[in-house]
C-alpha atoms as a PDB file:
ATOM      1  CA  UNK A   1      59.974  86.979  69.544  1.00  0.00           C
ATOM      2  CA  UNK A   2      60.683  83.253  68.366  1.00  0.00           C
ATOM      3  CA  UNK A   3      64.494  84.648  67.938  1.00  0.00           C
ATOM      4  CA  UNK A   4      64.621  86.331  70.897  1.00  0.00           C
ATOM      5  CA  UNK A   5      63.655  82.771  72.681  1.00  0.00           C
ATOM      6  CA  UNK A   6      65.814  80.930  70.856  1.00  0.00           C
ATOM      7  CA  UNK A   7      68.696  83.102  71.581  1.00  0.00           C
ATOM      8  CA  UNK A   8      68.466  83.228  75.253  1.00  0.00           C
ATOM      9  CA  UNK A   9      67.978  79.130  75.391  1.00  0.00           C
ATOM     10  CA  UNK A  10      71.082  79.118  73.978  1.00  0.00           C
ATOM     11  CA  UNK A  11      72.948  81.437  76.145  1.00  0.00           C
ATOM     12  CA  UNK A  12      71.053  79.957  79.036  1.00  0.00           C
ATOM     13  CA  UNK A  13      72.455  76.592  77.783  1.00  0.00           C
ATOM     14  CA  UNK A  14      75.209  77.307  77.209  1.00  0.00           C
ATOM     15  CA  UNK A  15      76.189  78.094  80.386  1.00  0.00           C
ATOM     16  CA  UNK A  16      75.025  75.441  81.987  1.00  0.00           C
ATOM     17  CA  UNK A  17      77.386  73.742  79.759  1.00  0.00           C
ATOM     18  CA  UNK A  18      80.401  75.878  80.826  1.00  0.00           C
ATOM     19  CA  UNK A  19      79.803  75.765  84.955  1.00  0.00           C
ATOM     20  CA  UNK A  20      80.568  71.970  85.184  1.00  0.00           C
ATOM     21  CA  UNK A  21      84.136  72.848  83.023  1.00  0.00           C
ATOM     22  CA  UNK A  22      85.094  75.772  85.536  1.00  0.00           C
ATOM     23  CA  UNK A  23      84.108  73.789  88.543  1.00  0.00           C
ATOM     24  CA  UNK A  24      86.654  71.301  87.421  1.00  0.00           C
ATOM     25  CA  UNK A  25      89.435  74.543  88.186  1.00  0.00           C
ATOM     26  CA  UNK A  26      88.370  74.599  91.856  1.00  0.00           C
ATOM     27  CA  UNK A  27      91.306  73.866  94.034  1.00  0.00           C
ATOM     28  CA  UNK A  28      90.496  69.933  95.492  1.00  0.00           C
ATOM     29  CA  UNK A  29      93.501  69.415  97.883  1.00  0.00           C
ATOM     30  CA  UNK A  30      96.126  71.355  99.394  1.00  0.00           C
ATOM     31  CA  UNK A  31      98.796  70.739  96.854  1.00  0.00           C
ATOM     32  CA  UNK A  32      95.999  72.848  94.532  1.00  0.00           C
ATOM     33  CA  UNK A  33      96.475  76.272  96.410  1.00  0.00           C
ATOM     34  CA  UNK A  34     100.153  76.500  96.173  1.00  0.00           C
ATOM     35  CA  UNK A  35      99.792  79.409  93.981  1.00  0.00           C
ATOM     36  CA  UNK A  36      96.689  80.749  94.883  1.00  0.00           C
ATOM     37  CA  UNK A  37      96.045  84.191  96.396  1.00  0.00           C
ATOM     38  CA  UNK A  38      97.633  87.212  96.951  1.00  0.00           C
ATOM     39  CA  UNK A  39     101.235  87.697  98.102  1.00  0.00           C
ATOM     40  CA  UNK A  40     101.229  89.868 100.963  1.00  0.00           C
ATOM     41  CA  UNK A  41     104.430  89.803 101.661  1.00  0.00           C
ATOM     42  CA  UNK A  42     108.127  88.073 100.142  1.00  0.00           C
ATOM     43  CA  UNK A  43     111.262  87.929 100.811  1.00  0.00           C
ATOM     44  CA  UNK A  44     114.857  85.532 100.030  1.00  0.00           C
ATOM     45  CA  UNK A  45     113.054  83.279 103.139  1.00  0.00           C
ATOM     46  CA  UNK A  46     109.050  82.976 102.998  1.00  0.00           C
ATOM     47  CA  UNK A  47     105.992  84.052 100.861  1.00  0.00           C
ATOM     48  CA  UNK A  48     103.408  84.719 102.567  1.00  0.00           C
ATOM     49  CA  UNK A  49      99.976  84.863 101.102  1.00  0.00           C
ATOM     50  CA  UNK A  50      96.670  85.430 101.562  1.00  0.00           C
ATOM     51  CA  UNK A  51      93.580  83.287 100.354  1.00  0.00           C
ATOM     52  CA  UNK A  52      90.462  85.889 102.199  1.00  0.00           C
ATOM     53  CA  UNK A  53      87.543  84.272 103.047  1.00  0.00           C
ATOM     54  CA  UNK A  54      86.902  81.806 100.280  1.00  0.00           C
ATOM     55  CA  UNK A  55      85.128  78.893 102.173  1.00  0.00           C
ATOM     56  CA  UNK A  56      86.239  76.509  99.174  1.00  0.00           C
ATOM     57  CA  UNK A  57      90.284  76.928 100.482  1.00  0.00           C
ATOM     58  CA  UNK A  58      88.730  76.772 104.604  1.00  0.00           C
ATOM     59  CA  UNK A  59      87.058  73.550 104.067  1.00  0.00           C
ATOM     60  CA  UNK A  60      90.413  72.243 102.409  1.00  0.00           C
ATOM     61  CA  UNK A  61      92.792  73.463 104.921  1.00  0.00           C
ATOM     62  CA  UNK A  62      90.361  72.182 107.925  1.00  0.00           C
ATOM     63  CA  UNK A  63      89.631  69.102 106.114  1.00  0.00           C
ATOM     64  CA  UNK A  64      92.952  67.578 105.597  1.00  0.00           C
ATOM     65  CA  UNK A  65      94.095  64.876 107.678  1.00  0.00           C
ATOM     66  CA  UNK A  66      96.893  66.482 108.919  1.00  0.00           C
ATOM     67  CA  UNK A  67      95.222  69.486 110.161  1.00  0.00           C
ATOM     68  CA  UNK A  68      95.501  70.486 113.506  1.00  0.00           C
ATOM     69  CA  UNK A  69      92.169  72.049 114.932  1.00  0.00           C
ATOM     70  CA  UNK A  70      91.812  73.878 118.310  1.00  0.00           C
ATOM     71  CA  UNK A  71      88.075  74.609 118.729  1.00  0.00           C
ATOM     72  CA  UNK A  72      85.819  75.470 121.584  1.00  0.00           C
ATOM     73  CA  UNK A  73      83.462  72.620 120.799  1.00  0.00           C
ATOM     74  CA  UNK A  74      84.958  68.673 120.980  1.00  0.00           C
ATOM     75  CA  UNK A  75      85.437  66.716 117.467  1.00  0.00           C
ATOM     76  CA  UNK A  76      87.306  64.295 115.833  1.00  0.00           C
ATOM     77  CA  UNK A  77      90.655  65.847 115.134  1.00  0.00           C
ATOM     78  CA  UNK A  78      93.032  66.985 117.970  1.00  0.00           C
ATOM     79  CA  UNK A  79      91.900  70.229 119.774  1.00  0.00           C
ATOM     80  CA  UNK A  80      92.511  72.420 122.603  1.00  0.00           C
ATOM     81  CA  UNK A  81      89.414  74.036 124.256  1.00  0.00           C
ATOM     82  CA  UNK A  82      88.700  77.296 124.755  1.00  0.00           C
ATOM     83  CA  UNK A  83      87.086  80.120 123.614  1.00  0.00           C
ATOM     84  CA  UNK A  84      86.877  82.122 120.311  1.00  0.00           C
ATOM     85  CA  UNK A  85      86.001  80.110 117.630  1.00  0.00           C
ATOM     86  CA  UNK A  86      88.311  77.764 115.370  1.00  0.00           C
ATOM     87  CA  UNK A  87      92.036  77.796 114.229  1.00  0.00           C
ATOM     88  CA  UNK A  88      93.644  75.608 111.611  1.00  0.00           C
ATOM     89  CA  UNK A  89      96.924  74.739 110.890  1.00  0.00           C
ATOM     90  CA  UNK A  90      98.476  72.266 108.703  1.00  0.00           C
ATOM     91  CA  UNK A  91     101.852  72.004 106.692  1.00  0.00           C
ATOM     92  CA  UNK A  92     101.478  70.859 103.050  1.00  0.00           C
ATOM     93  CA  UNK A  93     104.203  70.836 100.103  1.00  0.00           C
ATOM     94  CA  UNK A  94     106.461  68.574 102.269  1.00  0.00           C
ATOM     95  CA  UNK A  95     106.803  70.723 104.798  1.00  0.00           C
ATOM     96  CA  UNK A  96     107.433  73.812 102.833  1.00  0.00           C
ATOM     97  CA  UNK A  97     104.208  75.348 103.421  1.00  0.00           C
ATOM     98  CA  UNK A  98     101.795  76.363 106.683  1.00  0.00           C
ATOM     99  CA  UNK A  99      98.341  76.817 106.005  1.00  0.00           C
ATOM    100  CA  UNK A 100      96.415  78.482 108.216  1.00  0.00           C
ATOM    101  CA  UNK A 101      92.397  79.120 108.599  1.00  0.00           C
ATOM    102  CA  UNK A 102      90.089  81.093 111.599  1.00  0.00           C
ATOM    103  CA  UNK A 103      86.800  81.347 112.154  1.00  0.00           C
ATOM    104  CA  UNK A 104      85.864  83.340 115.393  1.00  0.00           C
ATOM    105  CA  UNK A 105      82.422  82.592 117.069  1.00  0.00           C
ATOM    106  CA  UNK A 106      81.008  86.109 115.693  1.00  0.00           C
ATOM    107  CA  UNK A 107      78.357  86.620 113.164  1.00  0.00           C
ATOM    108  CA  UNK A 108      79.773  90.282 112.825  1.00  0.00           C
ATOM    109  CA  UNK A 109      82.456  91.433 110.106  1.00  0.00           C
ATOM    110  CA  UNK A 110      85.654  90.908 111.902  1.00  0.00           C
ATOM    111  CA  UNK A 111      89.793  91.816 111.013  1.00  0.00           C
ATOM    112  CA  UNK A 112      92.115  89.154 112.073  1.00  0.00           C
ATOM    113  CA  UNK A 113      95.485  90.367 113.027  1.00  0.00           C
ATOM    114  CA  UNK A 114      98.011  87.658 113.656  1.00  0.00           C
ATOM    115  CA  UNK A 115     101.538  85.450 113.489  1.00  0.00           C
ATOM    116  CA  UNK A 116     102.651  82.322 112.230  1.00  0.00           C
ATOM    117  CA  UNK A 117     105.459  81.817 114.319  1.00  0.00           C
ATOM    118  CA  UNK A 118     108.305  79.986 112.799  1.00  0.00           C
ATOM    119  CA  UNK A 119     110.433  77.683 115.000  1.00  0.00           C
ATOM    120  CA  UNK A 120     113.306  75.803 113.319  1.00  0.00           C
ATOM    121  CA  UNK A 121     114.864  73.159 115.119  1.00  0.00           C
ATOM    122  CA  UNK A 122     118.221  74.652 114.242  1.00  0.00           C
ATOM    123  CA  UNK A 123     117.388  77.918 116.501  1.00  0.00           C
ATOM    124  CA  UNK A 124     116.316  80.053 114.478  1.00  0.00           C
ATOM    125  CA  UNK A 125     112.758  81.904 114.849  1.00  0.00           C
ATOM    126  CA  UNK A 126     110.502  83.988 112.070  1.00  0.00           C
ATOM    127  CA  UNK A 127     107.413  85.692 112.746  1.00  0.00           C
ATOM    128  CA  UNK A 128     105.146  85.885 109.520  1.00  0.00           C
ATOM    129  CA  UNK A 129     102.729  88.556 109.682  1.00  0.00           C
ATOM    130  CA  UNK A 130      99.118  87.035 108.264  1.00  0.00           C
ATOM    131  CA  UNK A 131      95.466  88.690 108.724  1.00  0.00           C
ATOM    132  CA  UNK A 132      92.531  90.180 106.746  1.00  0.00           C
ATOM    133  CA  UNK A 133      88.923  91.251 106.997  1.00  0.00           C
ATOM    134  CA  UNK A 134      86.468  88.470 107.394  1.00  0.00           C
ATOM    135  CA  UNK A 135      82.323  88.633 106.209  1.00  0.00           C
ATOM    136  CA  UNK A 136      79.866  87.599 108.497  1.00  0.00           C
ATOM    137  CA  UNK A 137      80.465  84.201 110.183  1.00  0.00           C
ATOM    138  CA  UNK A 138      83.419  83.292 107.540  1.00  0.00           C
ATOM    139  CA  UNK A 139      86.074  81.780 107.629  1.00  0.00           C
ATOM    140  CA  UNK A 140      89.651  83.743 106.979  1.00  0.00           C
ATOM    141  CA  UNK A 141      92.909  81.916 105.660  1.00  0.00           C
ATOM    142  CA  UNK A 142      96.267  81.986 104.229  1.00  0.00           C
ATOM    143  CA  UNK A 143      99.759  80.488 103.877  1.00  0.00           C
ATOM    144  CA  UNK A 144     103.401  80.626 104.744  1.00  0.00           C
ATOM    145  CA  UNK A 145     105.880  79.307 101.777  1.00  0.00           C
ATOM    146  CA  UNK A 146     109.414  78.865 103.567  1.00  0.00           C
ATOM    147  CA  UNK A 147     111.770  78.958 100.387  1.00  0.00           C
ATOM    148  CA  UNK A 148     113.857  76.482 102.592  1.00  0.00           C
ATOM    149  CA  UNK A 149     113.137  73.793 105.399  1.00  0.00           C
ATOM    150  CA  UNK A 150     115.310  72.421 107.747  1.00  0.00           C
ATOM    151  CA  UNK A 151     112.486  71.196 109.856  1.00  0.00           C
ATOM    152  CA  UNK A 152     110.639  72.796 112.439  1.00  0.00           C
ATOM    153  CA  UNK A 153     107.588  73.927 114.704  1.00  0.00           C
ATOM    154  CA  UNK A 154     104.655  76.272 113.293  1.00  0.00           C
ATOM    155  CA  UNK A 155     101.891  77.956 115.930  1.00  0.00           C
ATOM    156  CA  UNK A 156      99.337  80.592 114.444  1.00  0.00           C
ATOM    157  CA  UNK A 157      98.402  83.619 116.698  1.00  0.00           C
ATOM    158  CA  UNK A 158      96.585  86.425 117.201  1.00  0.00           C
ATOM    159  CA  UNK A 159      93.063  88.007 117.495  1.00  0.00           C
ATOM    160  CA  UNK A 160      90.108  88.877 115.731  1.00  0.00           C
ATOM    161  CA  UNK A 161      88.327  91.985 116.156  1.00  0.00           C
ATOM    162  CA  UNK A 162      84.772  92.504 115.591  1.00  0.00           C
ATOM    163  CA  UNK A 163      82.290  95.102 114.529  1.00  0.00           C
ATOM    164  CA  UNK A 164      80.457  95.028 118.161  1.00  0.00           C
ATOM    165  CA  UNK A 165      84.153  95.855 119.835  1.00  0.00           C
ATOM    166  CA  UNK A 166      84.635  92.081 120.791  1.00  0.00           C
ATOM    167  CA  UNK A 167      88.196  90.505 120.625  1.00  0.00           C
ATOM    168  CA  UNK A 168      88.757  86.767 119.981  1.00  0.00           C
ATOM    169  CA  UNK A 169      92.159  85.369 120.344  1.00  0.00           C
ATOM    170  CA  UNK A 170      93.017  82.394 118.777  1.00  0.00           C
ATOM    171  CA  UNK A 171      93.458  79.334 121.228  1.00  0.00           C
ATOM    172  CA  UNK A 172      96.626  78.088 122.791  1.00  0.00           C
ATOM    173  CA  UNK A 173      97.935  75.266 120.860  1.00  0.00           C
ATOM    174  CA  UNK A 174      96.839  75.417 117.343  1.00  0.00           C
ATOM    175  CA  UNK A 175     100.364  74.757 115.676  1.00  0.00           C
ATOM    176  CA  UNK A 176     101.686  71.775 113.636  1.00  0.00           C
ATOM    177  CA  UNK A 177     105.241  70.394 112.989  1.00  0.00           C
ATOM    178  CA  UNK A 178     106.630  71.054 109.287  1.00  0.00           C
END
């Protein structure tokens, strides 16, 4: 029995050891998630990937300075009202990348179909496909890695459709210059 004790101390230990070591891993800013995720989709142009409903890679996205937030409730950051929950959208990696983050104002399982539309200021437009299934009251998010910039205008659309057959677009002006 005495062995038996001992043995799971030290595998109990042990990991309490090894869960301050992995935290360290955790993404911390945006420049952290450049390679996180799945690719969903690539070409010569973008990457476009997708991070699911980690609320880790949410909290980032929303909570970097940059971040454009349109929201139903008022806040801090600049916002549009209106209904449906929250957008984010923020270019990181010097303008290379769009990150992008919902949350609609459902506490049922919901698949978010949507665009990051792609404005350059030299005229020409690309629509990025982005979306996934989102848990109960999560958050959903991705990014858009343009292989080039010349400069331009992001905006995130779409809508998120819920278990109870409700539909929640995201608002009008949740887009960011890159």
């Amino acid at each position: 029995m005495k062995k038996l004790f001992v043995m799971s101390f030290t595998v109990l230990f042990s990991l309490i050891l090894a869960v301050p070591a992995f935290a360290s891993a955790e993404p911390q800013n945006l420049d952290d998630l450049s390679n996180l995720g799945e690719i969903i989709y690539q070409d010569d142009e973008i990457t476009v990937r997708d991070f699911g409903n980690d609320p880790v890679i949410s909290n980032i996205i929303t909570e970097d300075p940059n971040s454009v937030i349109a929201e139903e409730n008022a806040g801090i950051k600049p916002q549009v009202v209106g209904p449906g929950g929250r957008a984010v959208v923020t270019a990181g990696d010097y303008g290379r990348t769009i990150y992008w983050t919902v949350r609609p104002n459902t506490l049922w399982p919901y698949h978010f179909e949507g665009k990051v539309k792609l404005r350059y200021y030299s005229g020409f437009k690309r629509d990025a496909p982005v979306g996934g299934m989102g848990a109960l009251g999560s958050s959903l998010s991705g990014a858009v890695h343009m292989n080039k910039n010349n400069g331009g205008y992001a905006t995130l659309t779409g809508t998120a459709y819920s278990l109870d057959f409700s539909k929640y677009k995201v608002l009008p002006g949740a887009g960011t210059s890159f």
